[in-house]
C-alpha atoms as a PDB file:
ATOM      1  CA  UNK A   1     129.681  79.742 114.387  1.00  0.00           C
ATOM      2  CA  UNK A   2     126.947  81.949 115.562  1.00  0.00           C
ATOM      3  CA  UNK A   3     123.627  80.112 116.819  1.00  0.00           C
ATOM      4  CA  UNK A   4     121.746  81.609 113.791  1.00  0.00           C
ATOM      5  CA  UNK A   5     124.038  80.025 111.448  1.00  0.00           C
ATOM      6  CA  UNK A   6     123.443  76.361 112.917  1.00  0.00           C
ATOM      7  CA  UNK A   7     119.492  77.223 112.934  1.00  0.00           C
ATOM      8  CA  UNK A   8     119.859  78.596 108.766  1.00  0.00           C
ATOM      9  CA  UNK A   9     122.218  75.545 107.951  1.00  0.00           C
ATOM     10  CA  UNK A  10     119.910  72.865 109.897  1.00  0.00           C
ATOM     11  CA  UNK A  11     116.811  74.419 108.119  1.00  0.00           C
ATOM     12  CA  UNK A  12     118.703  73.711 104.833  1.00  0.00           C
ATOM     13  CA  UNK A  13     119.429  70.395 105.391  1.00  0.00           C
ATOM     14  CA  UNK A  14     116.079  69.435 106.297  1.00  0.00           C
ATOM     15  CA  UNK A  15     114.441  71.355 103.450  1.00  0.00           C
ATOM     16  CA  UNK A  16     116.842  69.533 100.752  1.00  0.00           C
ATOM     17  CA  UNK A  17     115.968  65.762 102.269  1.00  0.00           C
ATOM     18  CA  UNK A  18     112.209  67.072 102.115  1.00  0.00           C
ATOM     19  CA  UNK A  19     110.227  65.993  99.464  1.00  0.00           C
ATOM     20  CA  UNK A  20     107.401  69.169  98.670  1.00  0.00           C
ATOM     21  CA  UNK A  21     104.521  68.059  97.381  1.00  0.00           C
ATOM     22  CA  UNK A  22     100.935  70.202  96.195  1.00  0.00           C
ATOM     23  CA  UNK A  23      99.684  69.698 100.111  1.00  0.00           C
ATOM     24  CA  UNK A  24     102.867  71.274 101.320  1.00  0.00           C
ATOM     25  CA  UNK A  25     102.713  73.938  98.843  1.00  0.00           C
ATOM     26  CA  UNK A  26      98.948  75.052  99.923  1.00  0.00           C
ATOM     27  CA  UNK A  27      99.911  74.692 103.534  1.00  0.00           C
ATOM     28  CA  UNK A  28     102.597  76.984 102.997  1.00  0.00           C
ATOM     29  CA  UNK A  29     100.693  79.413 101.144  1.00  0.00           C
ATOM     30  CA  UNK A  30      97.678  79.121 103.218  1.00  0.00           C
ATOM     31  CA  UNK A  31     100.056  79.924 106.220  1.00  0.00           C
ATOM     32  CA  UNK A  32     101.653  82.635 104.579  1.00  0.00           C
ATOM     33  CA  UNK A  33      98.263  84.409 104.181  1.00  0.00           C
ATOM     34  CA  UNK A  34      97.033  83.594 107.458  1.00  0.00           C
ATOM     35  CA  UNK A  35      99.745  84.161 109.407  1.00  0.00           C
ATOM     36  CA  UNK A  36     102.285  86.504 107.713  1.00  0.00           C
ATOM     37  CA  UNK A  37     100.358  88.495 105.788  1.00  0.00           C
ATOM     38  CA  UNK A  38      98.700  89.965 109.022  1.00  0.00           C
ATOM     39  CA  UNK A  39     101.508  91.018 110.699  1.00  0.00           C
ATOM     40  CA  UNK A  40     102.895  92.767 107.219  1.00  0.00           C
ATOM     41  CA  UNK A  41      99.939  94.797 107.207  1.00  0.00           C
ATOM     42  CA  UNK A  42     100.185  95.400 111.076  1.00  0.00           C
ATOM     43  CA  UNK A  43     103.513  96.699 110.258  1.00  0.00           C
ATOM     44  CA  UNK A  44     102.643  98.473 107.077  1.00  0.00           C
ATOM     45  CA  UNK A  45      99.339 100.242 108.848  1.00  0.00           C
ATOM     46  CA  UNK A  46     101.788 101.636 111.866  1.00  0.00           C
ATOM     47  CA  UNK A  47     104.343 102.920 109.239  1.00  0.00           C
ATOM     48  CA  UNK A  48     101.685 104.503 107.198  1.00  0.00           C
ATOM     49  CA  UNK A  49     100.225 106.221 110.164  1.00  0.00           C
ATOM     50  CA  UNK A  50     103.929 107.554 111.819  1.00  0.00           C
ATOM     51  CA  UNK A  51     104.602 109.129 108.177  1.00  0.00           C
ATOM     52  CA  UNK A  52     101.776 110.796 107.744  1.00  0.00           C
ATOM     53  CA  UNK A  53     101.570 112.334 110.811  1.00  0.00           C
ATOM     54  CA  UNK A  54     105.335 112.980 110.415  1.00  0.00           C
ATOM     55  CA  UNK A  55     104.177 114.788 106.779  1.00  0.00           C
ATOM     56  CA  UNK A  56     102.180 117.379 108.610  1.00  0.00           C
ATOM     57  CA  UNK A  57     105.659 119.409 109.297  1.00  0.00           C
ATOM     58  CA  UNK A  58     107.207 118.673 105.915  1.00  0.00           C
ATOM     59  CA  UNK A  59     107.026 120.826 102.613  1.00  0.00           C
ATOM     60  CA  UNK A  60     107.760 120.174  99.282  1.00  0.00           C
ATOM     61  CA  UNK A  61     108.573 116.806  98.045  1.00  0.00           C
ATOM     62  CA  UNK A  62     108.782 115.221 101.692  1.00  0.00           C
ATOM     63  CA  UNK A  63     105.643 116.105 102.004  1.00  0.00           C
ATOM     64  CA  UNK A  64     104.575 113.901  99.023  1.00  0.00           C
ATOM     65  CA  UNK A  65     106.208 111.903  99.935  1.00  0.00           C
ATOM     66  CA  UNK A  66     105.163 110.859 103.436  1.00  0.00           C
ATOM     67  CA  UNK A  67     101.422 111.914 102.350  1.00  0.00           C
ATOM     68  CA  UNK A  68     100.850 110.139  99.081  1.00  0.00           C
ATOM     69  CA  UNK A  69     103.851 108.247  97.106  1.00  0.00           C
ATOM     70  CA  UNK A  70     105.252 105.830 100.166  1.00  0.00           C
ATOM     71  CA  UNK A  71     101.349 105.155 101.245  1.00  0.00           C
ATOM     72  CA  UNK A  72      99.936 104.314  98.059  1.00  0.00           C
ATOM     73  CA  UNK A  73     102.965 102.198  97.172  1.00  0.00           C
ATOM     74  CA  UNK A  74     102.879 100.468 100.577  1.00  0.00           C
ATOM     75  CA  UNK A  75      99.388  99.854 100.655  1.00  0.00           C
ATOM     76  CA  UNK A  76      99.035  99.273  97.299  1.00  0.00           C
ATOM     77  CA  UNK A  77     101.749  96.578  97.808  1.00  0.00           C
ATOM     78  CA  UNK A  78      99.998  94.587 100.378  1.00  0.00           C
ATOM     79  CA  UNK A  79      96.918  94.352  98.489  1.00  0.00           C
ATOM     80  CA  UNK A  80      98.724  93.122  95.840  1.00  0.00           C
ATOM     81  CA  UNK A  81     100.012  90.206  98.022  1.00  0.00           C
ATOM     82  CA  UNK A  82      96.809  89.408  99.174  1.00  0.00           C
ATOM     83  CA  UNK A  83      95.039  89.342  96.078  1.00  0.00           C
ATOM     84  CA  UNK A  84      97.668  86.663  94.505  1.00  0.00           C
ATOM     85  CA  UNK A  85      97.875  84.608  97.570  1.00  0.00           C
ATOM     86  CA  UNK A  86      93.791  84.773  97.821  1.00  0.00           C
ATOM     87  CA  UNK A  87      93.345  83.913  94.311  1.00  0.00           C
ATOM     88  CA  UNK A  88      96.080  81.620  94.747  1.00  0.00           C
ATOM     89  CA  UNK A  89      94.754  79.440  97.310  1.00  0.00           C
ATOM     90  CA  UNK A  90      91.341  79.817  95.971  1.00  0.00           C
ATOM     91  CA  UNK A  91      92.343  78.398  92.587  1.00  0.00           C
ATOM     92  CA  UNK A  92      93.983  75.306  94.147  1.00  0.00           C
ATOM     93  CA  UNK A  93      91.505  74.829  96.583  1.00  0.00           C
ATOM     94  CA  UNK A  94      89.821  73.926  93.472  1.00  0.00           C
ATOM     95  CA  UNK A  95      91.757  71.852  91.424  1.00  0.00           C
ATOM     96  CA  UNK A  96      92.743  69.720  94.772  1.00  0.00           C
ATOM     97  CA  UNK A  97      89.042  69.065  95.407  1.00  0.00           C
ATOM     98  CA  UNK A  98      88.678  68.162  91.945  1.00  0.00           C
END
Protein backbone atom coordinates (compact mmCIF):
# COMPACT_ATOMS: atom_id res chain seq x y z
CA UNK A 1 0.00 0.00 0.00
CA UNK A 2 1.14 3.44 -0.79
CA UNK A 3 2.10 5.73 2.33
CA UNK A 4 -0.94 7.98 1.52
CA UNK A 5 -3.24 5.17 1.84
CA UNK A 6 -2.02 4.24 5.52
CA UNK A 7 -2.18 8.19 6.36
CA UNK A 8 -6.23 8.30 4.65
CA UNK A 9 -7.08 4.87 6.39
CA UNK A 10 -5.43 5.92 9.92
CA UNK A 11 -7.29 9.33 9.65
CA UNK A 12 -10.50 7.22 9.27
CA UNK A 13 -10.09 5.20 12.02
CA UNK A 14 -9.43 7.88 14.34
CA UNK A 15 -12.25 10.08 13.05
CA UNK A 16 -14.91 7.07 13.52
CA UNK A 17 -13.66 6.35 17.42
CA UNK A 18 -13.96 10.31 17.76
CA UNK A 19 -16.77 11.59 19.35
CA UNK A 20 -17.55 15.45 17.57
CA UNK A 21 -19.06 17.57 19.66
CA UNK A 22 -20.33 21.69 19.10
CA UNK A 23 -16.53 22.73 20.36
CA UNK A 24 -15.05 20.52 17.72
CA UNK A 25 -17.38 21.69 15.17
CA UNK A 26 -16.45 25.61 15.79
CA UNK A 27 -12.82 24.69 15.99
CA UNK A 28 -13.07 23.18 12.76
CA UNK A 29 -14.89 25.86 11.20
CA UNK A 30 -13.01 28.54 12.86
CA UNK A 31 -9.84 26.80 11.38
CA UNK A 32 -11.23 26.42 8.14
CA UNK A 33 -11.72 30.23 7.89
CA UNK A 34 -8.57 31.10 9.38
CA UNK A 35 -6.44 28.93 7.90
CA UNK A 36 -7.85 27.53 4.60
CA UNK A 37 -9.76 30.05 3.43
CA UNK A 38 -6.55 32.27 3.02
CA UNK A 39 -4.66 30.19 1.04
CA UNK A 40 -7.95 29.55 -1.38
CA UNK A 41 -8.02 33.08 -2.01
CA UNK A 42 -4.11 33.22 -2.37
CA UNK A 43 -4.66 30.71 -4.98
CA UNK A 44 -7.78 32.14 -6.47
CA UNK A 45 -6.11 35.93 -6.59
CA UNK A 46 -2.88 34.36 -8.64
CA UNK A 47 -5.28 32.49 -11.05
CA UNK A 48 -7.37 35.51 -11.55
CA UNK A 49 -4.40 37.63 -12.29
CA UNK A 50 -2.47 34.86 -14.90
CA UNK A 51 -5.97 34.79 -16.88
CA UNK A 52 -6.47 38.04 -17.27
CA UNK A 53 -3.34 38.95 -18.35
CA UNK A 54 -3.48 35.78 -20.51
CA UNK A 55 -7.07 37.48 -21.95
CA UNK A 56 -5.21 40.42 -23.35
CA UNK A 57 -4.21 38.12 -26.57
CA UNK A 58 -7.53 36.30 -26.79
CA UNK A 59 -10.71 37.26 -28.92
CA UNK A 60 -14.03 36.23 -28.88
CA UNK A 61 -15.40 34.06 -26.25
CA UNK A 62 -11.85 33.32 -24.62
CA UNK A 63 -11.67 36.55 -24.11
CA UNK A 64 -14.82 36.53 -21.89
CA UNK A 65 -13.93 34.24 -20.68
CA UNK A 66 -10.56 34.86 -19.04
CA UNK A 67 -11.80 38.67 -18.54
CA UNK A 68 -15.19 38.36 -16.94
CA UNK A 69 -17.10 34.79 -16.60
CA UNK A 70 -14.10 32.60 -14.75
CA UNK A 71 -13.29 35.91 -12.46
CA UNK A 72 -16.60 36.75 -11.35
CA UNK A 73 -17.42 33.10 -10.74
CA UNK A 74 -14.13 32.56 -8.87
CA UNK A 75 -14.29 35.48 -6.88
CA UNK A 76 -17.69 35.47 -6.46
CA UNK A 77 -17.18 31.90 -5.08
CA UNK A 78 -14.83 32.74 -2.36
CA UNK A 79 -16.90 35.40 -1.03
CA UNK A 80 -19.51 33.17 -0.85
CA UNK A 81 -17.43 30.85 1.44
CA UNK A 82 -16.51 33.47 3.56
CA UNK A 83 -19.70 34.96 4.12
CA UNK A 84 -21.27 31.42 5.35
CA UNK A 85 -18.32 30.47 7.37
CA UNK A 86 -18.29 34.26 8.91
CA UNK A 87 -21.87 34.21 9.61
CA UNK A 88 -21.40 30.78 10.61
CA UNK A 89 -19.05 31.16 13.32
CA UNK A 90 -20.56 34.39 14.28
CA UNK A 91 -23.96 32.79 14.90
CA UNK A 92 -22.48 30.06 17.16
CA UNK A 93 -20.22 32.19 18.79
CA UNK A 94 -23.47 33.26 20.07
CA UNK A 95 -25.52 30.58 21.01
CA UNK A 96 -22.25 28.90 22.79
CA UNK A 97 -21.86 32.02 24.95
CA UNK A 98 -25.39 31.87 25.66
Amino acid sequence: MSKWTDIRDDIEAEISNMKIDEQVKQTVTQKIYDVVLPSLQKLGDGFVDAIREQSKTESGWCKLRDSIFLPVVIKSTLWLIELVLSKTIEKTTIVAAA
